[in-house]
N, C-alpha and C. Protein backbone atom coordinates (compact mmCIF):
# COMPACT_ATOMS: atom_id res chain seq x y z
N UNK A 1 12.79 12.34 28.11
CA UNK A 1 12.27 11.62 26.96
C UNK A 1 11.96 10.18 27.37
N UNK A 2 11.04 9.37 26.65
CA UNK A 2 10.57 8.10 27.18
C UNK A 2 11.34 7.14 26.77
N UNK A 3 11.75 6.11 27.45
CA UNK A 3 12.71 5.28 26.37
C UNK A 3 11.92 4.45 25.16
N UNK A 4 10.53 4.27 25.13
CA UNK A 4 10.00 4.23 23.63
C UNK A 4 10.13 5.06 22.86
N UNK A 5 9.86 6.22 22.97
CA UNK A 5 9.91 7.02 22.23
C UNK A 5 11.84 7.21 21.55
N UNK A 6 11.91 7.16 22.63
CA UNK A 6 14.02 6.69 22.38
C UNK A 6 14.59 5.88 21.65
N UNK A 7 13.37 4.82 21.71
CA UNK A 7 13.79 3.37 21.12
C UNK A 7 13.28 3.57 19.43
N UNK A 8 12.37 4.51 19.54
CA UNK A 8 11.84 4.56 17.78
C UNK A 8 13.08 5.50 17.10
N UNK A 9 13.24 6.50 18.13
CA UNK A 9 14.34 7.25 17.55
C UNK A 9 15.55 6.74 16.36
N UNK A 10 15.82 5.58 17.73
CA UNK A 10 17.10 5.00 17.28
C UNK A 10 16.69 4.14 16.53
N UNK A 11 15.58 3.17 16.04
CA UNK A 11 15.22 2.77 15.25
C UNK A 11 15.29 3.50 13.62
N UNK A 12 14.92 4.25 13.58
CA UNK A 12 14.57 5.22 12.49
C UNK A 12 16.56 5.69 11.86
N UNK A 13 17.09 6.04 12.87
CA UNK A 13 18.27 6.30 13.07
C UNK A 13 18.69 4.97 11.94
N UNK A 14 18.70 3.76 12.51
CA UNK A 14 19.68 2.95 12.17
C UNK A 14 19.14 2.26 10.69
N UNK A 15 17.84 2.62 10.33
CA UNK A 15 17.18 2.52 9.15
C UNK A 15 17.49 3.15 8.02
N UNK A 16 17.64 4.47 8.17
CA UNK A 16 18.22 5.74 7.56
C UNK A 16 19.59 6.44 7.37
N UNK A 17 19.79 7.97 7.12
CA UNK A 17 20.94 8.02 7.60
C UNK A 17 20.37 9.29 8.03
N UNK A 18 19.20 9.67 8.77
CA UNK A 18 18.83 10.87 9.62
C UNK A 18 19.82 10.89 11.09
N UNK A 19 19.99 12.50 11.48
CA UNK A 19 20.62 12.22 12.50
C UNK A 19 19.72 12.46 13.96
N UNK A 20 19.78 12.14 15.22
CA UNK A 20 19.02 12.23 16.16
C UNK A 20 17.58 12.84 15.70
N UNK A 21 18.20 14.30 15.78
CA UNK A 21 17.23 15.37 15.47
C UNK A 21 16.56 15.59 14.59
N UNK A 22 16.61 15.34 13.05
CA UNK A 22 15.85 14.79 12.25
C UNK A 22 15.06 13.53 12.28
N UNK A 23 15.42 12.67 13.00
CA UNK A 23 14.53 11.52 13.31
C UNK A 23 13.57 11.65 14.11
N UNK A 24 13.79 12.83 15.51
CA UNK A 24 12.77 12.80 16.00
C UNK A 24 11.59 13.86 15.45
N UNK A 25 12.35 14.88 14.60
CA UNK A 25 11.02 15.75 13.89
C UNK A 25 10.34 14.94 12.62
N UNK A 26 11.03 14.03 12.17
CA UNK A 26 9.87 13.28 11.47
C UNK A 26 9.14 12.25 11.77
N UNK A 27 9.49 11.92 13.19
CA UNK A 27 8.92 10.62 13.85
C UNK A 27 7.60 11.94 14.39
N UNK A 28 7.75 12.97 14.73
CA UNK A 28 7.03 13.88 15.22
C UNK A 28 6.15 14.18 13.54
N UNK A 29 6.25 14.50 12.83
CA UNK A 29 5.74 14.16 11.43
C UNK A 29 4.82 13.82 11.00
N UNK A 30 5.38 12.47 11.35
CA UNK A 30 4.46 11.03 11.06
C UNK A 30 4.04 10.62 12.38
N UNK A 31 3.28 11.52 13.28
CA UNK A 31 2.32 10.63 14.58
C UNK A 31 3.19 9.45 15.29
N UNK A 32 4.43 9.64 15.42
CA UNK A 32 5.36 8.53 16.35
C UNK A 32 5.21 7.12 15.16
N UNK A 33 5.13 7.21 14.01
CA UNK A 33 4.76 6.09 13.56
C UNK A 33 6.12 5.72 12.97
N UNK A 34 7.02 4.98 13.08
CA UNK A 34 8.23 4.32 12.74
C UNK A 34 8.49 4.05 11.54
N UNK A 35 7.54 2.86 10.87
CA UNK A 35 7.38 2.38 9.62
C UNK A 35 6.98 3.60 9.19
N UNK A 36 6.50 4.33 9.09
CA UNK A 36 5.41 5.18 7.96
C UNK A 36 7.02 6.38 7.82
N UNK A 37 7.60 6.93 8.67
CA UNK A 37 8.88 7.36 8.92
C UNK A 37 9.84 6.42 7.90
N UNK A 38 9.59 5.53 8.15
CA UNK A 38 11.23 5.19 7.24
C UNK A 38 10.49 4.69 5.72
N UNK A 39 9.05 4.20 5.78
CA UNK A 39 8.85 4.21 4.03
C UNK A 39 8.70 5.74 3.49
N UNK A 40 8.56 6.97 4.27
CA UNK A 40 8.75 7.95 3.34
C UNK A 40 10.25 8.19 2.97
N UNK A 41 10.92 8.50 3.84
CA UNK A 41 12.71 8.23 3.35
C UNK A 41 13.01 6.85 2.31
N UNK A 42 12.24 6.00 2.26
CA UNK A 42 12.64 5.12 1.38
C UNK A 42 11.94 5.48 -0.06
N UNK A 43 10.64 6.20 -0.24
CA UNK A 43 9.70 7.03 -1.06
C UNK A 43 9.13 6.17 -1.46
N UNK A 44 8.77 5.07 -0.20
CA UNK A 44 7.53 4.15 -0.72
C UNK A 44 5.93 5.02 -0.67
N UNK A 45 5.49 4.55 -1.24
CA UNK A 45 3.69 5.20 -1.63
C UNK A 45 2.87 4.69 -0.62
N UNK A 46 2.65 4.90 0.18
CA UNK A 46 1.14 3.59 0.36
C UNK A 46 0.01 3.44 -0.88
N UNK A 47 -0.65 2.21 -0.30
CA UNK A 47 -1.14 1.38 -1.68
C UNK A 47 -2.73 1.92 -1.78
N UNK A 48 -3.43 2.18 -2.93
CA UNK A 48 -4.64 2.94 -2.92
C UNK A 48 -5.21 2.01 -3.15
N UNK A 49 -6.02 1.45 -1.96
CA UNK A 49 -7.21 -0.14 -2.41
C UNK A 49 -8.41 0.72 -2.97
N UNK A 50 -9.12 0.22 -3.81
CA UNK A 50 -10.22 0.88 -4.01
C UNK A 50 -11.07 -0.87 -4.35
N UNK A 51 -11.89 -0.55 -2.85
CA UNK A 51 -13.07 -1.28 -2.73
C UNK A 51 -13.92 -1.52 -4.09
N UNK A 52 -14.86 -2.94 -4.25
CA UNK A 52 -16.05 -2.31 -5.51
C UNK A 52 -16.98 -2.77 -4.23
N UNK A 53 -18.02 -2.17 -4.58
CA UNK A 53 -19.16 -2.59 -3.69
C UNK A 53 -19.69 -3.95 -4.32
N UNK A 54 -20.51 -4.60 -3.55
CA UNK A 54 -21.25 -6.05 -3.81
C UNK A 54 -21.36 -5.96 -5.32
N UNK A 55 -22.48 -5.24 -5.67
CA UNK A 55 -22.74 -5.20 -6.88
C UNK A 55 -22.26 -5.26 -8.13
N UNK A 56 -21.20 -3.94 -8.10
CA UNK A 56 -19.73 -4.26 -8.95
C UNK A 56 -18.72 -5.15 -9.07
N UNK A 57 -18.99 -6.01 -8.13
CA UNK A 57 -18.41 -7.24 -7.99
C UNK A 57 -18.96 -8.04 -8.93
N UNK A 58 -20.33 -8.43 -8.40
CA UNK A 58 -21.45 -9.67 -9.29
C UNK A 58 -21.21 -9.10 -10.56
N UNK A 59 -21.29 -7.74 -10.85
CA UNK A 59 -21.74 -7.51 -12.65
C UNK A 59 -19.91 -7.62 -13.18
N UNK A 60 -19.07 -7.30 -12.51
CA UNK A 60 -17.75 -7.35 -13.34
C UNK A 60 -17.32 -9.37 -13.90
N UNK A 61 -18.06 -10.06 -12.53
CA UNK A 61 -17.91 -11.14 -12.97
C UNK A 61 -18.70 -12.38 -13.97
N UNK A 62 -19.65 -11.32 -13.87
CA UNK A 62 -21.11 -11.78 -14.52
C UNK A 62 -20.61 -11.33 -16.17
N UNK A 63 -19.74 -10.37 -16.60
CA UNK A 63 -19.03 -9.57 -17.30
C UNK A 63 -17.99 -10.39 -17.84
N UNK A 64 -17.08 -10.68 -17.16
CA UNK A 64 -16.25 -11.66 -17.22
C UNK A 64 -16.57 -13.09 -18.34
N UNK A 65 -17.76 -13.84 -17.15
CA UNK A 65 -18.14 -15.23 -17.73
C UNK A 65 -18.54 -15.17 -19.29
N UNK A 66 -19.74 -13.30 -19.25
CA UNK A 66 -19.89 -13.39 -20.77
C UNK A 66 -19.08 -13.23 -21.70
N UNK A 67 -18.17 -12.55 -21.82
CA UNK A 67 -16.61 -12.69 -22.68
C UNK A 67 -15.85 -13.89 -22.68
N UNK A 68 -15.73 -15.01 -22.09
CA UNK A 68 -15.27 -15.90 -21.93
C UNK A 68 -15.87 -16.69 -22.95
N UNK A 69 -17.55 -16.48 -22.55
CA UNK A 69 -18.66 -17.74 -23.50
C UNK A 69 -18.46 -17.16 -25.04
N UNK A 70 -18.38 -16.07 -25.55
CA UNK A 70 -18.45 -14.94 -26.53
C UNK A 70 -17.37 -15.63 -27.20
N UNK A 71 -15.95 -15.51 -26.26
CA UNK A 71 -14.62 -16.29 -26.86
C UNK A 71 -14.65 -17.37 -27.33
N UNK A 72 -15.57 -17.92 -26.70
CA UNK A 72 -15.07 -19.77 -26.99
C UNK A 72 -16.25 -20.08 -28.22
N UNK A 73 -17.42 -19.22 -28.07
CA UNK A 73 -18.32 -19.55 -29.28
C UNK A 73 -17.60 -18.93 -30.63
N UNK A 74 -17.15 -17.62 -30.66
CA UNK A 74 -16.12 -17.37 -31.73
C UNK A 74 -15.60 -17.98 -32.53
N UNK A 75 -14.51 -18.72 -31.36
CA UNK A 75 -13.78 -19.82 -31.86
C UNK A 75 -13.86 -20.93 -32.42
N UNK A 76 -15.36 -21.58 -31.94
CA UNK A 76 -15.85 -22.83 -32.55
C UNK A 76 -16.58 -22.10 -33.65
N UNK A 77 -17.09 -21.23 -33.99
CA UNK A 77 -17.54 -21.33 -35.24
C UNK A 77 -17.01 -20.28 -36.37
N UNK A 78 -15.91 -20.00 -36.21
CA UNK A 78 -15.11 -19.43 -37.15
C UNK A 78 -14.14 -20.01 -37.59
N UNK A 79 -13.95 -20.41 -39.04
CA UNK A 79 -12.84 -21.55 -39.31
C UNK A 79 -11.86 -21.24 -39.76
């Protein structure tokens, strides 16, 4: 065995309370990936970014400014 691969072991090990052999079938799991290994034992999620494209950008803020102007004219002329 490699001592990286040794070294994640025991990493994962001292993170958790997996023993050897469970650490290395879920380090085997998760693509040798350490972190991604100990946020599933912890039952963290990873985070779902959802991009807007250019466009949805300009019109959500373009969107924005007009509710803002909408608000404040409201306000001044409703007594």
């Amino acid at each position: 065995m490699e001592p990286e691969q040794d070294a994640k072991i025991h990493m994962v090990m001292n993170q958790t309370n997996y023993t050897f052999e469970q650490a290395r079938e879920k380090l085997a799991q998760f693509n040798n990936d350490e972190l991604n290994t100990i946020r599933d034992y912890l039952g963290i999620q990873p985070k779902k970014t959802q991009s807007k494209s250019l466009n949805q950008q300009i019109y959500s803020q373009i969107r924005s400014k007009l509710d803002d102007s909408m608000k404040s004219y409201r306000e001044k002329t409703q007594p």
